[in-house]
N, C-alpha and C. Protein backbone atom coordinates (compact mmCIF):
# COMPACT_ATOMS: atom_id res chain seq x y z
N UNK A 1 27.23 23.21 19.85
CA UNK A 1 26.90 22.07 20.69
C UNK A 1 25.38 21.85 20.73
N UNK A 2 24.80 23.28 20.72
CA UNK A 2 23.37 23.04 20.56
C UNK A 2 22.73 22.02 19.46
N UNK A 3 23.28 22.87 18.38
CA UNK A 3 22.70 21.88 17.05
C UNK A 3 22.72 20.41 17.14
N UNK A 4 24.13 20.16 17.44
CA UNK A 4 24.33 18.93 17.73
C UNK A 4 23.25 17.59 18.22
N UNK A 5 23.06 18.18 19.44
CA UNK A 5 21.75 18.10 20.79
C UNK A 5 20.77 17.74 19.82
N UNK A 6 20.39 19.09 19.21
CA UNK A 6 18.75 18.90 18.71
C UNK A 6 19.35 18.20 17.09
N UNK A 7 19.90 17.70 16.59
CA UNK A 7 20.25 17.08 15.41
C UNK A 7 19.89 15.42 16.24
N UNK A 8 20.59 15.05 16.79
CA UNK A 8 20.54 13.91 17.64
C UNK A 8 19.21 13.34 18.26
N UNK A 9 18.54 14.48 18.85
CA UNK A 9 17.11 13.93 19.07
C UNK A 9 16.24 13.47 17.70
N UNK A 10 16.37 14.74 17.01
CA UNK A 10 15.74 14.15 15.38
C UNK A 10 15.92 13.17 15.00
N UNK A 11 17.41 12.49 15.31
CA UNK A 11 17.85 11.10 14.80
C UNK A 11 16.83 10.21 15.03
N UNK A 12 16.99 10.57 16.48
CA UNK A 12 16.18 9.38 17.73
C UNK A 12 14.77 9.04 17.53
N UNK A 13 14.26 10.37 16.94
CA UNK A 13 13.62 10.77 17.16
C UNK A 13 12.22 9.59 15.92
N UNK A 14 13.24 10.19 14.64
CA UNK A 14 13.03 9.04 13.30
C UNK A 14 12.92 7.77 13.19
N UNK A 15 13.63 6.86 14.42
CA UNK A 15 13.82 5.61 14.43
C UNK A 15 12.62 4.59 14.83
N UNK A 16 12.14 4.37 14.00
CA UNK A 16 10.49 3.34 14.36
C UNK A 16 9.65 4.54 14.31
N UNK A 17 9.79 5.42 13.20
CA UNK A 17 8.81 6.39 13.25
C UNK A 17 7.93 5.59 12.31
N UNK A 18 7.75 4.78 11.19
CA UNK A 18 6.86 4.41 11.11
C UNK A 18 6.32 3.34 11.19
N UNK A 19 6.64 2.48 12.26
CA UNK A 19 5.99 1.88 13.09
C UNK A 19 6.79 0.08 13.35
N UNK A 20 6.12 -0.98 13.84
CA UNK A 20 7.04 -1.69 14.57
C UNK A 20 7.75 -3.04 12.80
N UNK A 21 8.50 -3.18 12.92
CA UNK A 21 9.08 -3.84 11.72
C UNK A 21 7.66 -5.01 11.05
N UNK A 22 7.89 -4.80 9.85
CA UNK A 22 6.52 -6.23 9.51
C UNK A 22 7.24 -6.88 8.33
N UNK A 23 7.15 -8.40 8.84
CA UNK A 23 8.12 -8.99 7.05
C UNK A 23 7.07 -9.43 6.32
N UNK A 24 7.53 -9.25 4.81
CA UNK A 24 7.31 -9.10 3.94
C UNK A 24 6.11 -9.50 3.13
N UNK A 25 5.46 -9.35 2.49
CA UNK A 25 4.71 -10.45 2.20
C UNK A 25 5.04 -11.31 0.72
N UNK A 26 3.83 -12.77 1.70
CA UNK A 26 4.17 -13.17 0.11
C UNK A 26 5.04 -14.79 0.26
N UNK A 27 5.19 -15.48 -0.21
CA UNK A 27 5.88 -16.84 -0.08
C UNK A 27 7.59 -16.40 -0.19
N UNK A 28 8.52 -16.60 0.77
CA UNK A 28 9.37 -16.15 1.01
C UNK A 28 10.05 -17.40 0.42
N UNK A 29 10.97 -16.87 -0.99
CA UNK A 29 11.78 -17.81 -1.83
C UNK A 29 12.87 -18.08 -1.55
N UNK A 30 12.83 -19.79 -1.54
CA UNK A 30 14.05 -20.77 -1.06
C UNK A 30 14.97 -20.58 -1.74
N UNK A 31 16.16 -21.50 -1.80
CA UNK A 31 17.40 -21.25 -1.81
C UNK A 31 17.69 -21.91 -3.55
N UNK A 32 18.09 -20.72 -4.16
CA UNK A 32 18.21 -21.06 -5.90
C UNK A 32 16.87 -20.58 -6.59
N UNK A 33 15.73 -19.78 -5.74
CA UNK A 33 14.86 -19.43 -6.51
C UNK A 33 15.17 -18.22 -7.28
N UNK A 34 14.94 -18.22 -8.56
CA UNK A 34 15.49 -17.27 -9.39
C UNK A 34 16.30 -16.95 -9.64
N UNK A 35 17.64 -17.31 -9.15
CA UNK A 35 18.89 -17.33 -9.09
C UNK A 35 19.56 -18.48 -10.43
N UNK A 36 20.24 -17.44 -11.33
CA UNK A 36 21.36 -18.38 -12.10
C UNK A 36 22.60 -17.81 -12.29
N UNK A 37 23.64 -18.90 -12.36
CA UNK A 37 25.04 -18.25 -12.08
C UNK A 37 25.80 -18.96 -13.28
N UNK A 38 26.57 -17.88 -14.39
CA UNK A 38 27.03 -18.73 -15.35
C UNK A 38 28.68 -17.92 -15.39
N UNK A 39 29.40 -18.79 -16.05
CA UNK A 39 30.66 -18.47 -16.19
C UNK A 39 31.80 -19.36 -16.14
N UNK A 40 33.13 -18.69 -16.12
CA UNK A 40 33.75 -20.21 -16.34
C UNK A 40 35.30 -19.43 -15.13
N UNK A 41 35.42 -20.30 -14.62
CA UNK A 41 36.79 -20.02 -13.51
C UNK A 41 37.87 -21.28 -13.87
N UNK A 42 39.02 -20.66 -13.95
CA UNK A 42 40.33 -21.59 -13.81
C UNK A 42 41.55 -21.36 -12.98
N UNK A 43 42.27 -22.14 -12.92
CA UNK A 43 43.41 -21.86 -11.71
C UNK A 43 44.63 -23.12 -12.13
N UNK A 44 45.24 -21.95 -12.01
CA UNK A 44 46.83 -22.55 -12.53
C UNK A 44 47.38 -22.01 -13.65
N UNK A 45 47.83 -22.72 -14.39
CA UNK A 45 48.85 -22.16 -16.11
C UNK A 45 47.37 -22.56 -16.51
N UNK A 46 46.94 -21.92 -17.12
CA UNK A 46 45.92 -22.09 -18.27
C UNK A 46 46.57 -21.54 -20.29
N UNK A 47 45.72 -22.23 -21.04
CA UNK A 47 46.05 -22.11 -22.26
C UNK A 47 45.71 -22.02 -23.25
């Protein structure tokens, strides 16, 4: 039960250990940047 205890504080202990969240840098890319999607889908009896 001990371990437990002191396993658990360590957890706690780690969380925002290094320090408060910071986003990212840099121009944060819109929607389809770099992104390509190829392929082919069908539905039904195909032939």
């Amino acid at each position: 039960m001990r371990l437990l205890a002191v396993l658990g504080l360590v957890v706690l202990a780690a969380c925002g250990a290094d320090g408060e969240p910071e986003p990212p840098d840099g121009k944060p890319a819109g929607p389809g940047v770099g992104v390509s999607i190829t392929g082919k889908a069908e539905v039904g009896i195909t032939g």
